[in-house]
Protein backbone atom coordinates (compact mmCIF):
# COMPACT_ATOMS: atom_id res chain seq x y z
CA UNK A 1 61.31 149.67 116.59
CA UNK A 2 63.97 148.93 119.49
CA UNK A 3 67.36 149.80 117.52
CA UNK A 4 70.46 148.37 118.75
CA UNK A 5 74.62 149.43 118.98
CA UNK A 6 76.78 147.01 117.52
CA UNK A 7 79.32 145.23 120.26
CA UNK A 8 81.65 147.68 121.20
CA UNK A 9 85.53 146.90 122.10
CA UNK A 10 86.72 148.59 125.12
CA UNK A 11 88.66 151.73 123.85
CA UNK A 12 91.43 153.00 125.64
CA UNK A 13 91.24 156.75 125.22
CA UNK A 14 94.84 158.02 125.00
CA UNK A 15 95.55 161.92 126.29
CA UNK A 16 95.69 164.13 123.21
CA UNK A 17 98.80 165.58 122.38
CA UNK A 18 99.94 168.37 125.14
CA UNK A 19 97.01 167.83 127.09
CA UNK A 20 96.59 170.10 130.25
CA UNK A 21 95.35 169.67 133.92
CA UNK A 22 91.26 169.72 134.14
CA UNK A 23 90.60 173.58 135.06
CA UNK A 24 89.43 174.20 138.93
CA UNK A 25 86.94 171.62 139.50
CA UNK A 26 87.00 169.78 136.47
CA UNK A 27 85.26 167.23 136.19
CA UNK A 28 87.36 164.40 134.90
CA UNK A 29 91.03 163.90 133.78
CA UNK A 30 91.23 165.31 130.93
CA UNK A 31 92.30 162.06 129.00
CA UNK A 32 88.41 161.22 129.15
CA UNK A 33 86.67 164.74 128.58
CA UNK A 34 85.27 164.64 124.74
CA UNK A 35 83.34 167.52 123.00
CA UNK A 36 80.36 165.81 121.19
CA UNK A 37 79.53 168.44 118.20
CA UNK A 38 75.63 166.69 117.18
CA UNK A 39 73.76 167.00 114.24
CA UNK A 40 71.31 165.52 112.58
CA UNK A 41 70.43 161.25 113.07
CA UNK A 42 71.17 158.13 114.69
CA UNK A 43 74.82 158.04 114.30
CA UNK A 44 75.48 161.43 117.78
CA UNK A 45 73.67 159.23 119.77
CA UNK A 46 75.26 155.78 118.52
CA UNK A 47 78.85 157.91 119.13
CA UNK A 48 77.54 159.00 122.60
CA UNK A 49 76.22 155.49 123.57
CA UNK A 50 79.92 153.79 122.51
CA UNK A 51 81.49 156.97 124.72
CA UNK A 52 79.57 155.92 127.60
CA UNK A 53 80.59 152.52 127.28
CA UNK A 54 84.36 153.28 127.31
CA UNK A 55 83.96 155.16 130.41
CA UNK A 56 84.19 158.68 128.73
CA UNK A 57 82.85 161.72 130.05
CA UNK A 58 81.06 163.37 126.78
CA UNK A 59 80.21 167.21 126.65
CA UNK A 60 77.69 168.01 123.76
CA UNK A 61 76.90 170.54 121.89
CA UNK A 62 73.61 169.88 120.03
CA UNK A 63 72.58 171.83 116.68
CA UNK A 64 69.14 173.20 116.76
CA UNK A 65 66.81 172.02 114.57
CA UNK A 66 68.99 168.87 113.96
CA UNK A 67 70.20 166.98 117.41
CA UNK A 68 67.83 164.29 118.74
CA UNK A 69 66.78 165.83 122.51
CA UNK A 70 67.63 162.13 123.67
CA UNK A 71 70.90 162.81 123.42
CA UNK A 72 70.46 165.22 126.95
CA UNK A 73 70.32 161.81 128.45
CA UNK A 74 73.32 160.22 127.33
CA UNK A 75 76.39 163.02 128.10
CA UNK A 76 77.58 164.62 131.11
CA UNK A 77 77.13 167.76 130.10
CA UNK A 78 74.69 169.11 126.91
CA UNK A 79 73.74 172.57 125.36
CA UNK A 80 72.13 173.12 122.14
CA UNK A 81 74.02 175.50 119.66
CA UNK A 82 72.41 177.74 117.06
CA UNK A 83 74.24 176.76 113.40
CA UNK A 84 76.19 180.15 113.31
CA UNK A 85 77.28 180.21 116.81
CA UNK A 86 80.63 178.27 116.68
CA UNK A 87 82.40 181.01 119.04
CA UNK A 88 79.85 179.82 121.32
CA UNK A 89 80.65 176.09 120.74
CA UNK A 90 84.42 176.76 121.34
CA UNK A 91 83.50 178.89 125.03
CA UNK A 92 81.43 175.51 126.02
CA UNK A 93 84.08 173.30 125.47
CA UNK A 94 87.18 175.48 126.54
CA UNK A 95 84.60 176.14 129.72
CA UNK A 96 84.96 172.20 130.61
CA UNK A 97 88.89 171.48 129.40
CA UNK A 98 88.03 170.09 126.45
CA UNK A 99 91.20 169.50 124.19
CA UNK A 100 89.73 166.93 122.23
CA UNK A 101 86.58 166.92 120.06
CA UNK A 102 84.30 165.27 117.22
CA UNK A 103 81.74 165.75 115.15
CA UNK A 104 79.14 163.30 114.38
CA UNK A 105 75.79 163.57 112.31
CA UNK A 106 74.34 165.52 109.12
CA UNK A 107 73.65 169.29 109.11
CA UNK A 108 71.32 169.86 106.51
CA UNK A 109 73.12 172.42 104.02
CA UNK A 110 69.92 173.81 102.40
CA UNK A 111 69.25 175.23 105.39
CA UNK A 112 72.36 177.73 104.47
CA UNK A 113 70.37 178.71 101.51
CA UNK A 114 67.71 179.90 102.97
CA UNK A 115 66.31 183.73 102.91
CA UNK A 116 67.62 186.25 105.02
CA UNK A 117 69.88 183.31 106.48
CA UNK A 118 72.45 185.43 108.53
CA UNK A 119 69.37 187.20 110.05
CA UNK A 120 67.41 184.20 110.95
CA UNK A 121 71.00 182.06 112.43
CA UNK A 122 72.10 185.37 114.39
CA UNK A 123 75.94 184.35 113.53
CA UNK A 124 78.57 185.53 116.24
CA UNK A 125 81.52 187.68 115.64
CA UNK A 126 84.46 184.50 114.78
CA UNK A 127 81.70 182.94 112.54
CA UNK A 128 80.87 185.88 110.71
CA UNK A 129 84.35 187.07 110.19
CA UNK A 130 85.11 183.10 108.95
CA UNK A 131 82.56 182.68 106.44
CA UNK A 132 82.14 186.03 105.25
CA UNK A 133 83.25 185.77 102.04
CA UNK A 134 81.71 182.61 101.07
CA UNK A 135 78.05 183.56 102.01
CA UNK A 136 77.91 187.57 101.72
CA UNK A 137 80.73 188.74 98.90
CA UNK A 138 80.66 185.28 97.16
CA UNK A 139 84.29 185.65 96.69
CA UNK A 140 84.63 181.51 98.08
CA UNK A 141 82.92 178.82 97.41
CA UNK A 142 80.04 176.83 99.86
CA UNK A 143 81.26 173.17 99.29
CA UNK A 144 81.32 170.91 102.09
CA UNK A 145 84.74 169.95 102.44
CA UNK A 146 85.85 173.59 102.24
CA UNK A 147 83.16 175.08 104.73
CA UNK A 148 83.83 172.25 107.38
CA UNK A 149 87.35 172.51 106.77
CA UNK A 150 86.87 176.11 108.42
CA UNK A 151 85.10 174.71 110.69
CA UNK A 152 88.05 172.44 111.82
CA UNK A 153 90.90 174.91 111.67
CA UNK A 154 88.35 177.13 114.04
CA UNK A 155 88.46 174.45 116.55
CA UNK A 156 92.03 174.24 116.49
CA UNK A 157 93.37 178.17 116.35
CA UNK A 158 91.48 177.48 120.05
CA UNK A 159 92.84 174.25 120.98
CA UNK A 160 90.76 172.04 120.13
CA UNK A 161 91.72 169.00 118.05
CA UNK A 162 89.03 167.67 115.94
CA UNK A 163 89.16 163.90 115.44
CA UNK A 164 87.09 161.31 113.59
CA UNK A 165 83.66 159.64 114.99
CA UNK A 166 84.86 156.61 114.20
CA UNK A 167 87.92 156.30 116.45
CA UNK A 168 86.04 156.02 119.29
CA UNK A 169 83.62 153.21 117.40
CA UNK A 170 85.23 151.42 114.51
CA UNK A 171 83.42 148.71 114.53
CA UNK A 172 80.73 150.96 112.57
CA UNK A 173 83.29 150.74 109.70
CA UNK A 174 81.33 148.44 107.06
CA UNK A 175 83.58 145.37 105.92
CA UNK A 176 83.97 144.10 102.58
CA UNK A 177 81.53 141.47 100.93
CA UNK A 178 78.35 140.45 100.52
CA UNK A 179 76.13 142.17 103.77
CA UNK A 180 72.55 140.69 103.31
CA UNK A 181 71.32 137.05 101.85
CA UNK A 182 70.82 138.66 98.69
CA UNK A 183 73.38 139.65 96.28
CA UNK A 184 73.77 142.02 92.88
CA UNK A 185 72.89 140.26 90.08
CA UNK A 186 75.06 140.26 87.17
CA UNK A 187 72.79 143.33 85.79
CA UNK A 188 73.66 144.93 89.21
CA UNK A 189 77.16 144.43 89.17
CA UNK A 190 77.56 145.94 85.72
CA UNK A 191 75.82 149.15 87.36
CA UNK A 192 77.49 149.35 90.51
CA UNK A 193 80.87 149.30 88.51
CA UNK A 194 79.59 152.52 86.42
CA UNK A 195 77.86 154.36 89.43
CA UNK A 196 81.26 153.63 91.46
CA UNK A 197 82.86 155.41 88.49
CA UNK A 198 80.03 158.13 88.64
CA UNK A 199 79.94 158.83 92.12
CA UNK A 200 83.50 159.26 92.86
CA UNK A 201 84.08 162.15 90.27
CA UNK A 202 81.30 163.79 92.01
CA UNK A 203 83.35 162.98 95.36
CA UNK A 204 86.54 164.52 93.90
CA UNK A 205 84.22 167.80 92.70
CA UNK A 206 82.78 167.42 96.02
CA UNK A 207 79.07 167.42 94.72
CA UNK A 208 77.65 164.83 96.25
CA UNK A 209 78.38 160.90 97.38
CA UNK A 210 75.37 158.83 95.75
CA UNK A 211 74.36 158.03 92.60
CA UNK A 212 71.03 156.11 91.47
CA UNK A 213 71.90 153.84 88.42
CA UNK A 214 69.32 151.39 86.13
CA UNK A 215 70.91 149.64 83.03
CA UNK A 216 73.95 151.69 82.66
CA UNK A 217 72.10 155.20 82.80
CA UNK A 218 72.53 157.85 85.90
CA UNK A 219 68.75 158.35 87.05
CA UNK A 220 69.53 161.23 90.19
CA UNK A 221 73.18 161.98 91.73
CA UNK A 222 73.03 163.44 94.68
CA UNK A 223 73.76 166.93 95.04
CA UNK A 224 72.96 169.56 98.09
CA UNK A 225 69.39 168.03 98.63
CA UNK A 226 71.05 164.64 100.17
CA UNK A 227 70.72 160.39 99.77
CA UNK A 228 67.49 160.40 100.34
CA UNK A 229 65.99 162.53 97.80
CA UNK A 230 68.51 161.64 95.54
CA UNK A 231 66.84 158.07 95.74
CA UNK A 232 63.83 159.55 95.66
CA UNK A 233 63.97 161.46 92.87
CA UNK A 234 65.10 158.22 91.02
CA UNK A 235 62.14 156.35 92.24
CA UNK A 236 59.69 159.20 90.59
CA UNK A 237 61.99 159.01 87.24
CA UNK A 238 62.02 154.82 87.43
CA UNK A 239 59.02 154.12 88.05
CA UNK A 240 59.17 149.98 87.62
CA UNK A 241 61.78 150.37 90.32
CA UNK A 242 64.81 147.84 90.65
CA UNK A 243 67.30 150.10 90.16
CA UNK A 244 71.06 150.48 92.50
CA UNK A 245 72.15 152.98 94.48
CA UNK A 246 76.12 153.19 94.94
CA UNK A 247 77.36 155.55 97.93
CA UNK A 248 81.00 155.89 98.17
CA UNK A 249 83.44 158.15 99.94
CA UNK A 250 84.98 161.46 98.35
CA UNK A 251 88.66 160.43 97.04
CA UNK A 252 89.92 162.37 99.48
CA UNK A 253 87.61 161.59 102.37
CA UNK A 254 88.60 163.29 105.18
CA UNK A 255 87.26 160.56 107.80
CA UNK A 256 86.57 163.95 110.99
CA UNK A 257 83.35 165.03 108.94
CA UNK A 258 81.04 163.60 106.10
CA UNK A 259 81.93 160.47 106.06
CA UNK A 260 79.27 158.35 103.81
CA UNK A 261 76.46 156.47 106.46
CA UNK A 262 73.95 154.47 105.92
CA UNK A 263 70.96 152.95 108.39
CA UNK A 264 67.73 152.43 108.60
CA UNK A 265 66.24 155.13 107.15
CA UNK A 266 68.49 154.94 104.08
CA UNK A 267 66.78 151.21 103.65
CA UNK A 268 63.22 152.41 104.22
CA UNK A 269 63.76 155.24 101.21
CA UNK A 270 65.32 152.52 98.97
CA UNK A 271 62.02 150.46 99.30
CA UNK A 272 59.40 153.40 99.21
CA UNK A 273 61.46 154.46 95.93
CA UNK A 274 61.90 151.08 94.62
CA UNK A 275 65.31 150.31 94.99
CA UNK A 276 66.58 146.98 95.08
CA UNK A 277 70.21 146.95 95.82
CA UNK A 278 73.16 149.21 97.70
CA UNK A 279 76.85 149.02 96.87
CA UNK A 280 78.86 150.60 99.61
CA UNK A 281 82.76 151.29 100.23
CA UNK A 282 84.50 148.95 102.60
CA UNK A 283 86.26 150.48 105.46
CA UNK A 284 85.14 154.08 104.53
CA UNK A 285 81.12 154.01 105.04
CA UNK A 286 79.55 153.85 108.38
CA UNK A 287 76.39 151.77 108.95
CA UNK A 288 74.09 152.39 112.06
CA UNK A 289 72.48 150.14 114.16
CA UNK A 290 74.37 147.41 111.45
CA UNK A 291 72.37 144.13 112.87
CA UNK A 292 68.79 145.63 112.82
CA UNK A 293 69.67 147.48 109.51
CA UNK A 294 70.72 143.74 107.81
CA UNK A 295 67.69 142.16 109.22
CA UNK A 296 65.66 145.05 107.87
CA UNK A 297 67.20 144.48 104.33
CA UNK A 298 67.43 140.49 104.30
CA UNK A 299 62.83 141.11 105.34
CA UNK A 300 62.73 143.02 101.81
CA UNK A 301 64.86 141.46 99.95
CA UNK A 302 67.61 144.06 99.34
CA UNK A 303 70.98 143.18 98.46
CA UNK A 304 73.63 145.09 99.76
CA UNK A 305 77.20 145.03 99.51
CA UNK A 306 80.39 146.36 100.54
CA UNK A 307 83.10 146.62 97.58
CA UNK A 308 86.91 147.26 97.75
CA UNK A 309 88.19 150.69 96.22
CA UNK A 310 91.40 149.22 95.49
CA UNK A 311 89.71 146.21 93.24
CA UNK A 312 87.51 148.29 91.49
CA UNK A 313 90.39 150.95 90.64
CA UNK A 314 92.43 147.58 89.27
CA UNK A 315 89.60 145.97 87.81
CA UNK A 316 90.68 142.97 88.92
CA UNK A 317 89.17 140.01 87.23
CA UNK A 318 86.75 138.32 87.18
CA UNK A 319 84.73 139.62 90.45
CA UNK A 320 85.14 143.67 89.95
CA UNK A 321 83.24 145.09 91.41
CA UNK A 322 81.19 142.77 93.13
CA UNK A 323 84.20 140.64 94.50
CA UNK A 324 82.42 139.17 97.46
CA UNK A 325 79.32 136.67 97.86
CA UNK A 326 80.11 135.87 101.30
CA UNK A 327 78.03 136.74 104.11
């Protein structure tokens, strides 16, 4: 199936703060030089596609076992990266000037879990001496905000400013209301409003982002293991189906790294699992490939929507939190 990137406005990409001269023969003014840190999904290759456009020259570092290979194809300049090599990842960039950088798509975290992981990952020196204590003495913990927070201040003890995605697309930004032909039912609205409740204390733990909800009771909430098999697990534990998912951003969200997405293949789990409808967070929650991912979900009948944070919080009546039927 041919996906599609949303219209893109031209972007004017401003020099970062203090930016230098390119190094001896650079090769473009620094203003325009982005590092491209991939991971899993659509959304590197949507980021490197809306780079293009604006006339950026993108240098990308792909994660083994998670970049898509096509994304060779659409940057000037592309290595992949092992997942504990993030000395390596700041030599490639410093290598082409880069004083500006972002990070766009999942890495899956079980992966970190895995046996004999330092062995298997070969971590360099920097990385090692980083994360040490969270995944050898145990002495910190392994959440996501606090290992990619590492990650960030890595990046910038070497110059490197880490900056959200969605600056350089934020058209990908989901807007409030109604997305799809179909909307909650009344049922569904009296679910999304306790799964929004649900899902943002995990967000403020920093557990997970989803939660799958049928007549007022939690089915899964998503933990290390992800949407998708948060959803579904639900589907295996609700087996008539019909039941919401709500996705929402952490309190806190810092918008350089986990951001909440949805696409495609967040759609095609909701059907296999028997979901039926999708309550998002307006103007925190990036959607991929947004016009093929609506037409997917008006074919099946989904019903998703978009809600404001600041209306559910108020509970203001009488359309919290499904404020919007517009289309």
């Amino acid at each position: 199936m041919q996906s599609t990137l949303p219209t893109i406005r031209a972007t004017t990409i401003a020099p970062p703060p203090g930016s230098v001269a390119p190094p001896p023969g650079g090769v473009a003014p620094a203003a325009t030089r982005i590092g491209l840190l991939a991971g899993w999904g659509r959304y590197p290759i949507v980021i490197a596609e809306a780079l293009r456009h604006q006339g950026a020259k993108t240098y990308c570092l792909g994660v083994k076992g998670h970049a898509d290979p096509a994304l060779a194809a659409l940057c000037d300049e592309f290595e992949w990266i092992g997942i504990g090599r993030l000395n390596g990842a700041v030599r490639f960039f410093k290598q082409y000037g880069i004083r500006r950088a972002t990070m766009a798509g999942k890495i899956h975290k079980l992966r970190l879990f895995e046996p004999w992981f330092w062995v298997k990952h070969c971590p360099d020196w920097p990385t090692m001496r980083r994360f040490f204590k969270h995944f050898v003495l145990n002495r910190r913990d392994r959440r996501d905000d606090t290992l990619l927070l590492a990650v960030v201040e890595l990046f910038a003890v070497n110059g490197i400013d880490l900056v959200p995605a969605t600056d350089f697309a934020p058209e990908l930004l989901v807007k409030r209301g109604q997305l799809t032909h179909r909307g909650p039912t009344a049922a569904q609205c009296n679910d999304i409003e306790f799964g929004w409740q649900l899902a943002k204390e995990l967000g403020r733990l920093d557990v997970g982002q989803s939660v799958a909800v049928m007549g007022g009771t939690a089915l899964a909430v998503e933990a290390i293991e992800g949407t998708d098999q948060c959803i579904r697990r639900a589907g295996e534990l609700c087996r008539s189906g019909g039941f919401t998912v709500v996705k929402v951003a952490k309190p806190r969200q810092d918008m350089r790294f986990d951001v909440p997405t949805i696409g495609l293949g967040t759609l095609q789990t909701m059907i296999e699992a028997g979901a039926t409808c999708l309550a998002v967070e307006d103007g925190r929650t990036i959607i991929v490939d947004r016009d093929e991912t609506i037409r997917f979900a008006n074919e099946h009948k989904l019903a998703i929507v978009a809600i404001d944070p600041a209306r559910v919080a108020q509970k203001t009546p009488p359309e919290t939190p499904c404020e919007s039927r517009e289309r």
